[in-house]
C-alpha atoms as a PDB file:
ATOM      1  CA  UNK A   1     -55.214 -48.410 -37.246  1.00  0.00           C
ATOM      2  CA  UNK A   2     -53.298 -49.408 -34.152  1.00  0.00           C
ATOM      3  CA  UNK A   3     -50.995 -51.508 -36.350  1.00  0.00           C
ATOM      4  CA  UNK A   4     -50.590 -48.757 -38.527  1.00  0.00           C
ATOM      5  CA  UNK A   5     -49.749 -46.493 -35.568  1.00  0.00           C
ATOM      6  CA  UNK A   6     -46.622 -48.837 -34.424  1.00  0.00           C
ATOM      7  CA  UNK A   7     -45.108 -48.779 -37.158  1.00  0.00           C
ATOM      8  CA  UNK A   8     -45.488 -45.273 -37.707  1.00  0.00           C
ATOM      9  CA  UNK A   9     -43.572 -44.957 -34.325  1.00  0.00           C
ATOM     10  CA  UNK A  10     -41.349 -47.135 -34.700  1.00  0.00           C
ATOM     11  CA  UNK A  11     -40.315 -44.590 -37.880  1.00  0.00           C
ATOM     12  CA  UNK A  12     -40.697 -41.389 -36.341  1.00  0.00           C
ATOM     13  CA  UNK A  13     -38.101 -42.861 -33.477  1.00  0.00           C
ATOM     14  CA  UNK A  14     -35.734 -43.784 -35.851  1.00  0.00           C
ATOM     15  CA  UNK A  15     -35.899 -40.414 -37.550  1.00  0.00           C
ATOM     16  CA  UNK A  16     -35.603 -38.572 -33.543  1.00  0.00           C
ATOM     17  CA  UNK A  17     -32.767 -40.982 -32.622  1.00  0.00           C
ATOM     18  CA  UNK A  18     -30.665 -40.159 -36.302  1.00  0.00           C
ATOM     19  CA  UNK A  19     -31.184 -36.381 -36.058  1.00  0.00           C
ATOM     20  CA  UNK A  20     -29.846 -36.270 -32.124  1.00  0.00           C
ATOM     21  CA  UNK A  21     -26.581 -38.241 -33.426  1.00  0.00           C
ATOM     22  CA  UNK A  22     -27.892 -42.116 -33.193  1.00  0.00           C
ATOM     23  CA  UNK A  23     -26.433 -42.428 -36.748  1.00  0.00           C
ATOM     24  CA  UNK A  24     -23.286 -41.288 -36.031  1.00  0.00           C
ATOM     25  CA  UNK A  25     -20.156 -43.752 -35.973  1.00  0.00           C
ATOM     26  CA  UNK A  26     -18.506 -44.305 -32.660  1.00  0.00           C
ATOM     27  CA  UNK A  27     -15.165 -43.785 -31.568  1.00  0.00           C
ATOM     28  CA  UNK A  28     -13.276 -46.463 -30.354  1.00  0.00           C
ATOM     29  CA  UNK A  29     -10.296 -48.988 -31.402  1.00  0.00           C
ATOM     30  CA  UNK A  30      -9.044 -52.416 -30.499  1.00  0.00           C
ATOM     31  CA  UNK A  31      -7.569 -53.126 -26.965  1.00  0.00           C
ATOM     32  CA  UNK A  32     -10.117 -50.685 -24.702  1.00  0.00           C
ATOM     33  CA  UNK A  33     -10.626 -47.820 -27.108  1.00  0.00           C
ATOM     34  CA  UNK A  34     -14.402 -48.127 -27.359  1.00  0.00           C
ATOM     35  CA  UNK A  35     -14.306 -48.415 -23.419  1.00  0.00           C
ATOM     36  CA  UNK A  36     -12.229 -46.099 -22.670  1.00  0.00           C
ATOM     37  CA  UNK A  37     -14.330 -43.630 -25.322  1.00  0.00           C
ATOM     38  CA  UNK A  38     -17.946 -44.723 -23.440  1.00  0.00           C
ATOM     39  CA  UNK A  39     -16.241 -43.891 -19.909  1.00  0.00           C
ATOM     40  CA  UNK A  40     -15.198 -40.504 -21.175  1.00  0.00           C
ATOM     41  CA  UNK A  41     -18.596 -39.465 -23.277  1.00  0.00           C
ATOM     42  CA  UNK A  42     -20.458 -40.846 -20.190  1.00  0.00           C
ATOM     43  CA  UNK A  43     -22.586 -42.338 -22.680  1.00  0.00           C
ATOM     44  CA  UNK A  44     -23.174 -46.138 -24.252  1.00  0.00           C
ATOM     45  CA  UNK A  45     -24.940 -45.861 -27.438  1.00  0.00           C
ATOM     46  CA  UNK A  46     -27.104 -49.376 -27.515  1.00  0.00           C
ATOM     47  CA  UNK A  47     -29.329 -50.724 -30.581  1.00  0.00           C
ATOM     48  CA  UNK A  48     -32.468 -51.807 -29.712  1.00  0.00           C
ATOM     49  CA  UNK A  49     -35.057 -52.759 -32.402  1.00  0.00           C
ATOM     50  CA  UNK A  50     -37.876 -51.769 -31.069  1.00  0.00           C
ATOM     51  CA  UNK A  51     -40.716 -54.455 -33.111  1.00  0.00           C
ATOM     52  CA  UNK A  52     -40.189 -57.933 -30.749  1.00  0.00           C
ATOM     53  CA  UNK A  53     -42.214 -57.560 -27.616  1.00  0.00           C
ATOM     54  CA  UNK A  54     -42.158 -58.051 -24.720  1.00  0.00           C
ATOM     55  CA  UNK A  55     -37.890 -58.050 -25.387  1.00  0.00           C
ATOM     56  CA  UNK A  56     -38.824 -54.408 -26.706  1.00  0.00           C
ATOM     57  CA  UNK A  57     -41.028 -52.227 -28.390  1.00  0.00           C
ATOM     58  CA  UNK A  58     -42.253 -48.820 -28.787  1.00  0.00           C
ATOM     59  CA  UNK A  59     -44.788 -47.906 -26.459  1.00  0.00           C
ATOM     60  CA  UNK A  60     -47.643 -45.384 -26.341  1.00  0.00           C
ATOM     61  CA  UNK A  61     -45.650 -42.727 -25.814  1.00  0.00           C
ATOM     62  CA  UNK A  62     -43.316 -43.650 -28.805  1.00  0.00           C
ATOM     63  CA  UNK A  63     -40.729 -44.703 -26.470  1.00  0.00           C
ATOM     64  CA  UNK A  64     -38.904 -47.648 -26.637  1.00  0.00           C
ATOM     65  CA  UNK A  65     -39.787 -50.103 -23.719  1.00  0.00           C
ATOM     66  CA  UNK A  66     -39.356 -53.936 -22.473  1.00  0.00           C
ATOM     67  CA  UNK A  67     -36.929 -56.339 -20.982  1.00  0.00           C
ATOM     68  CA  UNK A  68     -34.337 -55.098 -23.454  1.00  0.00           C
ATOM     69  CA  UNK A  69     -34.078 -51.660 -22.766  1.00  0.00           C
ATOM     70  CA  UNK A  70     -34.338 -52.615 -18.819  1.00  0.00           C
ATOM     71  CA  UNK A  71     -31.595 -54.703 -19.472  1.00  0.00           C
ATOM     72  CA  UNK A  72     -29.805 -51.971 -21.371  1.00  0.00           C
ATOM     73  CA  UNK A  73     -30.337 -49.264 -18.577  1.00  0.00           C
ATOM     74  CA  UNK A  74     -28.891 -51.422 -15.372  1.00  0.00           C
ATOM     75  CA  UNK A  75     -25.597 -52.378 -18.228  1.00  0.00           C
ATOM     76  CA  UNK A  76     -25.401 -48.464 -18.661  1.00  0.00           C
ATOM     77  CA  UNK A  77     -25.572 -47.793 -14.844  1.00  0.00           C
ATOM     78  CA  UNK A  78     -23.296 -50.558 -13.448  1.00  0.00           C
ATOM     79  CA  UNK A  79     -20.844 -49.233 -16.334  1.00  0.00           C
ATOM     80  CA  UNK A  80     -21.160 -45.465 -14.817  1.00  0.00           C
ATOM     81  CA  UNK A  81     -22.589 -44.116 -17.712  1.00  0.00           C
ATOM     82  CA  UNK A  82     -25.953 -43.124 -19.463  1.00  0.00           C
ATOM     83  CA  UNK A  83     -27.584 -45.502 -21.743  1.00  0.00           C
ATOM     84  CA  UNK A  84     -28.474 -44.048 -25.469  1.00  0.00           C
ATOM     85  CA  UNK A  85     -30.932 -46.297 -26.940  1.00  0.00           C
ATOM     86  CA  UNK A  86     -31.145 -46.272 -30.830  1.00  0.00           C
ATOM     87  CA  UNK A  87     -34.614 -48.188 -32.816  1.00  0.00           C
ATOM     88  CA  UNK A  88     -32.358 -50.036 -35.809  1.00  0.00           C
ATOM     89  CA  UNK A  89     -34.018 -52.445 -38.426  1.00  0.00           C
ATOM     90  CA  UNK A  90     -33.246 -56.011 -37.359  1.00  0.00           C
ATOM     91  CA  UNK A  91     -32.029 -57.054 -40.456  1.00  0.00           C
ATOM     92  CA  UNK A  92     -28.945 -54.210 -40.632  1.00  0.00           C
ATOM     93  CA  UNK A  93     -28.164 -54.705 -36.944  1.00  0.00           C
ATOM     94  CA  UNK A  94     -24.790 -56.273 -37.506  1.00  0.00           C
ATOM     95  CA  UNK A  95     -23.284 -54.403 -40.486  1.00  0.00           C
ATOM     96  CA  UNK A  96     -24.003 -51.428 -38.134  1.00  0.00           C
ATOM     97  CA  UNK A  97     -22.584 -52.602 -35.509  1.00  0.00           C
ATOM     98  CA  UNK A  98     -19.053 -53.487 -37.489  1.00  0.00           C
ATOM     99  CA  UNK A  99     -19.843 -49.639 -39.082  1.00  0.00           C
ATOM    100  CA  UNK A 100     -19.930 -48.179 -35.675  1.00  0.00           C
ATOM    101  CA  UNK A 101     -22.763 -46.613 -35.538  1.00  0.00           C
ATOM    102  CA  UNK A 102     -23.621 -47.257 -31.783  1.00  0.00           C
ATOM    103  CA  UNK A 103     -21.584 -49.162 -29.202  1.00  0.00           C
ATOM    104  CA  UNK A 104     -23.175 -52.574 -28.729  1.00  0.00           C
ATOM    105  CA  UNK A 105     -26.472 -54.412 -29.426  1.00  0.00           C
ATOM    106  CA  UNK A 106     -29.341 -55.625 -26.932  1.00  0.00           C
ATOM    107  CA  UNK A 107     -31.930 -56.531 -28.696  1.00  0.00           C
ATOM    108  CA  UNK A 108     -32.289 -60.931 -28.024  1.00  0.00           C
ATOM    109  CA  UNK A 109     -29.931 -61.849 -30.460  1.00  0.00           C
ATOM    110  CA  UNK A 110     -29.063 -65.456 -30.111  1.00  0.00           C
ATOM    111  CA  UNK A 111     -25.051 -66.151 -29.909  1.00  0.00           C
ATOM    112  CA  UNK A 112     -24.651 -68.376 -32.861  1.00  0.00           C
ATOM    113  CA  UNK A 113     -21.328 -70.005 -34.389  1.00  0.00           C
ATOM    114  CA  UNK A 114     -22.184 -68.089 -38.387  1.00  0.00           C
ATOM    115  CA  UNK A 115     -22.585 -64.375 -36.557  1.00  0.00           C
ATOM    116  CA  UNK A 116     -19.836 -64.855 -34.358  1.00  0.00           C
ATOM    117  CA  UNK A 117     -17.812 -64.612 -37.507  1.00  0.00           C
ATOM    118  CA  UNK A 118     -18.245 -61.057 -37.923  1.00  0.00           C
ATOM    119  CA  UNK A 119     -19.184 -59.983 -34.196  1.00  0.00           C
ATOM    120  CA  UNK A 120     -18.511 -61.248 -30.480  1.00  0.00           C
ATOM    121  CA  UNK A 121     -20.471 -61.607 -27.405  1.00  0.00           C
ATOM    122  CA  UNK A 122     -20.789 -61.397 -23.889  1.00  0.00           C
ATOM    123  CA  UNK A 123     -21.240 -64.084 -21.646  1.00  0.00           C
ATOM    124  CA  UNK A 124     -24.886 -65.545 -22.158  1.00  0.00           C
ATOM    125  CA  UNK A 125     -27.439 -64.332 -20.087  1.00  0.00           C
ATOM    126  CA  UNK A 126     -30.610 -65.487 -20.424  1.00  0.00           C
ATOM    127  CA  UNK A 127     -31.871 -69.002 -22.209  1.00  0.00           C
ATOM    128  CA  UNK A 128     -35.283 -68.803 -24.595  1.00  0.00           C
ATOM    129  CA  UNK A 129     -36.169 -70.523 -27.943  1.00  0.00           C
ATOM    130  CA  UNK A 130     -38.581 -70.765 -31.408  1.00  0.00           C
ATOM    131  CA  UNK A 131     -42.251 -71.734 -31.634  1.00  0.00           C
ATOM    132  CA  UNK A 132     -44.174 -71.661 -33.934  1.00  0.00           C
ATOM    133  CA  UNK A 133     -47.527 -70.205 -34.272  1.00  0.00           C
ATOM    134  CA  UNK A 134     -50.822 -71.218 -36.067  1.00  0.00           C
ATOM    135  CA  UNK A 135     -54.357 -70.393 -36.601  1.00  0.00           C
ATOM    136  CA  UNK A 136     -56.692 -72.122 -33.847  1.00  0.00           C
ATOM    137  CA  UNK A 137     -58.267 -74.280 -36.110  1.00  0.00           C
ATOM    138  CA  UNK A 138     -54.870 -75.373 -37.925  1.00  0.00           C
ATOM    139  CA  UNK A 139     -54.095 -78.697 -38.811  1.00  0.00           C
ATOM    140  CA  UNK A 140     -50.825 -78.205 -38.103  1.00  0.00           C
ATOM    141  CA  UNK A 141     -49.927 -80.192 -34.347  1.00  0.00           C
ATOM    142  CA  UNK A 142     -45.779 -80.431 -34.317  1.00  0.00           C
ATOM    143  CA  UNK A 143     -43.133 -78.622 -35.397  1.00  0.00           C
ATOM    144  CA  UNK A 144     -42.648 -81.427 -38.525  1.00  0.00           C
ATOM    145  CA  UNK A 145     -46.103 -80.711 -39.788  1.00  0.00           C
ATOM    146  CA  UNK A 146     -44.684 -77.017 -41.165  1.00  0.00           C
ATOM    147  CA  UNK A 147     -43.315 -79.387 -43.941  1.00  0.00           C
ATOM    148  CA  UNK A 148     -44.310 -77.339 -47.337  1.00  0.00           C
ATOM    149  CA  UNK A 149     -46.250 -75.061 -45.430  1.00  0.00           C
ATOM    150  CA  UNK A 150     -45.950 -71.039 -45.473  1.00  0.00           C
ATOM    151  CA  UNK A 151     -44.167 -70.168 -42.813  1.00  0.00           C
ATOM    152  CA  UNK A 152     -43.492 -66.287 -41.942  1.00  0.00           C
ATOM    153  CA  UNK A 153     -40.485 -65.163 -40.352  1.00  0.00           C
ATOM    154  CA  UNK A 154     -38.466 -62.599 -39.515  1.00  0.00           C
ATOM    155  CA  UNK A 155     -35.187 -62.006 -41.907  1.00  0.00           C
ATOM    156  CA  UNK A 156     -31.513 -63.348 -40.429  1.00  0.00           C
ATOM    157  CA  UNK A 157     -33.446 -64.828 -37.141  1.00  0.00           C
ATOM    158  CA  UNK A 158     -32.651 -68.602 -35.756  1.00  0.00           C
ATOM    159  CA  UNK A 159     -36.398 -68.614 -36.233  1.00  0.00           C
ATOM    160  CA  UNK A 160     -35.889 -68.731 -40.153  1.00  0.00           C
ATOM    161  CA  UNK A 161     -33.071 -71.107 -39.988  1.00  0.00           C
ATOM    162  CA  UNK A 162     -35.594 -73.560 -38.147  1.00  0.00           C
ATOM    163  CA  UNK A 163     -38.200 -73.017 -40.065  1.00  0.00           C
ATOM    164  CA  UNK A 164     -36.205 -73.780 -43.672  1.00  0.00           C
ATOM    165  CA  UNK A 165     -34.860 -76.659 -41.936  1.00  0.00           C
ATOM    166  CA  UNK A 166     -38.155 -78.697 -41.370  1.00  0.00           C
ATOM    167  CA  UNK A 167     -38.962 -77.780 -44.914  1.00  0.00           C
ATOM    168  CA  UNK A 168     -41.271 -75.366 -44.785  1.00  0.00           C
ATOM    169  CA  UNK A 169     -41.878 -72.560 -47.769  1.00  0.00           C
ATOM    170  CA  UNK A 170     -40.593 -69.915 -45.484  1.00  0.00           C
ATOM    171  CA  UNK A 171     -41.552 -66.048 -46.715  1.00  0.00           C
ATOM    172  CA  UNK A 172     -39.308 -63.387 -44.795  1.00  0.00           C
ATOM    173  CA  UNK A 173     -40.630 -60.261 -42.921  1.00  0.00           C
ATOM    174  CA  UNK A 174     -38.803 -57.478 -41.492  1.00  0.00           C
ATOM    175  CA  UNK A 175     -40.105 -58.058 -38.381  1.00  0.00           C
ATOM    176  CA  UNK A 176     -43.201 -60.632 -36.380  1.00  0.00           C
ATOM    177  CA  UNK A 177     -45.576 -57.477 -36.663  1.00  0.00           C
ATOM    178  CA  UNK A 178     -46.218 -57.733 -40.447  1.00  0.00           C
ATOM    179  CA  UNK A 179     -45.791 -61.820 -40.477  1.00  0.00           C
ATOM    180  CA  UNK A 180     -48.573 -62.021 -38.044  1.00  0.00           C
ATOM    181  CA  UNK A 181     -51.016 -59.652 -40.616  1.00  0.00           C
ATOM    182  CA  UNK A 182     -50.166 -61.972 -42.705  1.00  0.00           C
ATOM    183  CA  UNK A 183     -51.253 -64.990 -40.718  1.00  0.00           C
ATOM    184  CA  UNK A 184     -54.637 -62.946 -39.959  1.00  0.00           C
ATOM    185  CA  UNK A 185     -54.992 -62.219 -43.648  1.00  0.00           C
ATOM    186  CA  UNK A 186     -54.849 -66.092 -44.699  1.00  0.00           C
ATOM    187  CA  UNK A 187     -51.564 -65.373 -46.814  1.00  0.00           C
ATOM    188  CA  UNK A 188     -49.359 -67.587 -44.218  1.00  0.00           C
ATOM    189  CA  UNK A 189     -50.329 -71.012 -42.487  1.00  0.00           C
ATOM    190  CA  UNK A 190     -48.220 -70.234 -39.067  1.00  0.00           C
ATOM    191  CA  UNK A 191     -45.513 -67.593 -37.983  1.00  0.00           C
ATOM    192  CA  UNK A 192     -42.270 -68.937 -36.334  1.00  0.00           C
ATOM    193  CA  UNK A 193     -40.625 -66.702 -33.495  1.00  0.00           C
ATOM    194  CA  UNK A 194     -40.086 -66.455 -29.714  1.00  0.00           C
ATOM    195  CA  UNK A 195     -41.993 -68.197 -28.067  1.00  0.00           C
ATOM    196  CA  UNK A 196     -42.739 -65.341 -25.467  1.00  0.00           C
ATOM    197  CA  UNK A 197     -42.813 -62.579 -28.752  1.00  0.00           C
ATOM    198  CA  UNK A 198     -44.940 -64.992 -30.332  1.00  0.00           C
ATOM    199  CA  UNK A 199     -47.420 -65.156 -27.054  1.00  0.00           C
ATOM    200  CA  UNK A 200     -46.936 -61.558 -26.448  1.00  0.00           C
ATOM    201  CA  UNK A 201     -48.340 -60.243 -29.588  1.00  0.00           C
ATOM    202  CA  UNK A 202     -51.402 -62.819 -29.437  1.00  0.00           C
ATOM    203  CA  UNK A 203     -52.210 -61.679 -25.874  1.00  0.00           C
ATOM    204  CA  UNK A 204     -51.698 -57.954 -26.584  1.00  0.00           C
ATOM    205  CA  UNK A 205     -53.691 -58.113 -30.506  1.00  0.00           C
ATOM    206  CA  UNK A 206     -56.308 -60.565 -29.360  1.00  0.00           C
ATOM    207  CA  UNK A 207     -55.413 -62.607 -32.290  1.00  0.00           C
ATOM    208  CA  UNK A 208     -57.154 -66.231 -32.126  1.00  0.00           C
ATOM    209  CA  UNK A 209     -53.644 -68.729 -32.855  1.00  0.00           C
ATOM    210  CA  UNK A 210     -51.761 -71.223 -30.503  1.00  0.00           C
ATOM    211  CA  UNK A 211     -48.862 -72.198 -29.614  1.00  0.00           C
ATOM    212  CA  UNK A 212     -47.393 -75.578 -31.444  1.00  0.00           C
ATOM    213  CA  UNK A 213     -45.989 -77.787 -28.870  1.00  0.00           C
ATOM    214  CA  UNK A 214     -42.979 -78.409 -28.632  1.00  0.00           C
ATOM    215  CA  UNK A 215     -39.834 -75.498 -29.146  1.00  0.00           C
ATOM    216  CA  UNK A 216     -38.265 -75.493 -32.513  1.00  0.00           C
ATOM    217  CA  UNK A 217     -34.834 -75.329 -31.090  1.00  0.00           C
ATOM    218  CA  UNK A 218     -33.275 -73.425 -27.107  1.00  0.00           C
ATOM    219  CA  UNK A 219     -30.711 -70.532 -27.303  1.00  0.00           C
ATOM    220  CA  UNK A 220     -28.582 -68.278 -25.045  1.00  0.00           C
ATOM    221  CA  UNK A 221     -28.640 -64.652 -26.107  1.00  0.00           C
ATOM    222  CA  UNK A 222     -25.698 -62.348 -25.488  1.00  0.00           C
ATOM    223  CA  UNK A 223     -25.102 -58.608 -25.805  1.00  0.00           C
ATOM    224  CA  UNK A 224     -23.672 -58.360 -29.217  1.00  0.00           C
ATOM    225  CA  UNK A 225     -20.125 -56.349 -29.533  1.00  0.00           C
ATOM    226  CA  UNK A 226     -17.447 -55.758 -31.961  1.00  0.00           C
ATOM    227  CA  UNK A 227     -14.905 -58.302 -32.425  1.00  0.00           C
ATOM    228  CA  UNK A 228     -11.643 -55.944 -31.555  1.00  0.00           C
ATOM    229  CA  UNK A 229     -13.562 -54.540 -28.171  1.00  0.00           C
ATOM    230  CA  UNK A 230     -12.246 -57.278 -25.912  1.00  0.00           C
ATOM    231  CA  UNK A 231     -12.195 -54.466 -22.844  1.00  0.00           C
ATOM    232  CA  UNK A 232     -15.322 -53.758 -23.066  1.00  0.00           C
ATOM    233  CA  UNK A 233     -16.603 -57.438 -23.587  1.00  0.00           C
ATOM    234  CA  UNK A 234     -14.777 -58.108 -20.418  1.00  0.00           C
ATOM    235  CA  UNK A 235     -16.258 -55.406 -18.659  1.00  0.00           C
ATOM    236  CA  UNK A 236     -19.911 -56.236 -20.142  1.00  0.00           C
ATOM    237  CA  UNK A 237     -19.426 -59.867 -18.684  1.00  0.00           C
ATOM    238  CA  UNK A 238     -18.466 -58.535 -14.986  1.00  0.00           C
ATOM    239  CA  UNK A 239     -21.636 -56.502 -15.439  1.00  0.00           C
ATOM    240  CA  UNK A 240     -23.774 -59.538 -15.990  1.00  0.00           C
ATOM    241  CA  UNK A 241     -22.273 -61.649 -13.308  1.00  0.00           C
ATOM    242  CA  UNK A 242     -22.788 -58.870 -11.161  1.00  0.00           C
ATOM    243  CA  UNK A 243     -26.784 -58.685 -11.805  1.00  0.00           C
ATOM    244  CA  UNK A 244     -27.144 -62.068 -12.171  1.00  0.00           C
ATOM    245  CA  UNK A 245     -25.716 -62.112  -8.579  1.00  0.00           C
ATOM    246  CA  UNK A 246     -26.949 -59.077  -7.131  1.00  0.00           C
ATOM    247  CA  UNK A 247     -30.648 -60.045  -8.043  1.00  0.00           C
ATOM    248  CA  UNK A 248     -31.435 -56.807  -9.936  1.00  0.00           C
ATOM    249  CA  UNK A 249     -31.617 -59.159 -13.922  1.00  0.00           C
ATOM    250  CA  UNK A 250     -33.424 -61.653 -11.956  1.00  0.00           C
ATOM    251  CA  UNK A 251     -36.287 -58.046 -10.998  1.00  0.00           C
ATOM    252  CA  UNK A 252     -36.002 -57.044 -14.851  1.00  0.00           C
ATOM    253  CA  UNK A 253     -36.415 -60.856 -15.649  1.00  0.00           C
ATOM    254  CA  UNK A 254     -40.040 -61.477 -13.419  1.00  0.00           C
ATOM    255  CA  UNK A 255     -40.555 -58.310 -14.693  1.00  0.00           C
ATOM    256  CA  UNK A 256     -42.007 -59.111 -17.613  1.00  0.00           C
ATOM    257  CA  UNK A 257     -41.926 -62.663 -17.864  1.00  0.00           C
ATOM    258  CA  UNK A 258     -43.193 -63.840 -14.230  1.00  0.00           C
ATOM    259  CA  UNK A 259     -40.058 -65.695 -14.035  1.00  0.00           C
ATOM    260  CA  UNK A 260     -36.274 -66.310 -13.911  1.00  0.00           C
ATOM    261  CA  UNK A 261     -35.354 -67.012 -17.679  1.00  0.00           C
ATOM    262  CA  UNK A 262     -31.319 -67.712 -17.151  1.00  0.00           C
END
């Protein structure tokens, strides 16, 4: 039932966010025009997707919550603005980004060289990396031991791309929530993910799995932006320097990970 719940939320946000405008396109052209359209809306419209604790999720009052939309309130604040926060599917995150349909994204996405060919991205701000996870009883000891194994994972993550290459019979999910039913139901031998969503949703579902040692791969995540917004990418970067210096991402950051992840 409580599974059932979450993702009922997780709907009935995305239906609240598209009939107050989240669906809508933004305005906004090359050389400053999405800037200088956030600056004069007083609003940032942000995607957040809302299913990869403790980054962000929906919480018990269907709100979305987590280091992510922390994150994406101080960006909105040091910017001037207010932040609108908008629950998208992972999986369509980028084509609606490039459709305009919100601003930017913060939502962990890894800066890699294949999505940087349709998007760009801030400065990196924060470092983190794949696990993967398996029943406690597993035979399964390193990362190499995946090898013909079924592996969930979540569609277009690094986490997939890891996972195929160590050979393992990866099956795709739309998001960790429904890979890790899986795992419980016996359909999957191990999930690959973050390694803090991977021990976040253990902790929080009492689920009995471990971590594998050793990280499938490190990453640095970025906020994700059109590739024509280079005004607002450079404003997004003096944003980040300025909370990585004025302590307030290193708050968010011990927030809910008890530490400093840059």
């Amino acid at each position: 039932m409580k599974k059932a719940v979450l993702g009922m939320g997780i709907m009935v946000l995305m239906l609240i966010m598209a009939a107050c405008g989240g669906s809508k396109e933004t305005s906004g052209s090359a050389d400053g025009g999405t800037l200088k359209a956030i600056k004069s809306k007083g609003e940032i419209h942000i995607a957040i997707e809302g299913a990869y604790p403790p980054y962000n999720y929906i919480n018990k009052s269907n709100e979305l919550e987590g280091f992510d939309v922390d994150i994406s309130n101080e960006v909105a604040k040091k910017l001037g603005v207010k932040a609108v926060l908008i629950a998208n599917p992972w999986d369509s995150m980028i084509p609606a980004l490039i459709g305009k349909k919100f601003d930017i994204i913060i939502s962990d996405m890894a800066i890699t060289e294949e999505r940087k060919k349709k998007v760009s991205f801030s400065d990196s701000y924060f470092t983190t990396g794949n696990q993967l996870f398996v029943p406690e009883d597993s035979a399964i000891k390193t990362p190499k031991d995946m090898k013909g194994k079924k592996i969930g994972v979540t569609i277009s993550t690094t986490a997939a791309e890891m996972a195929t290459k160590n050979g393992a019979d990866v099956k795709l999910y739309k998001n960790d929530f429904l890979a890790f039913e899986d795992l419980v139901a016996g359909r999957l031998d191990g999930v690959a993910t973050d390694q803090g969503v991977g021990a976040k949703i253990i902790i929080d579902r009492n689920y009995s799995f471990r971590a594998v040692d050793g990280l499938l791969n490190t990453e640095k995540a970025g906020i994700t932006i059109r590739k024509d917004d280079n005004e607002l990418r450079e404003e997004i970067n003096k944003v980040i320097a300025e909370m990585q210096k004025d302590g307030s991402f290193e708050a968010i950051s011990k927030k809910w990970f008890g530490k400093d992840i840059r």
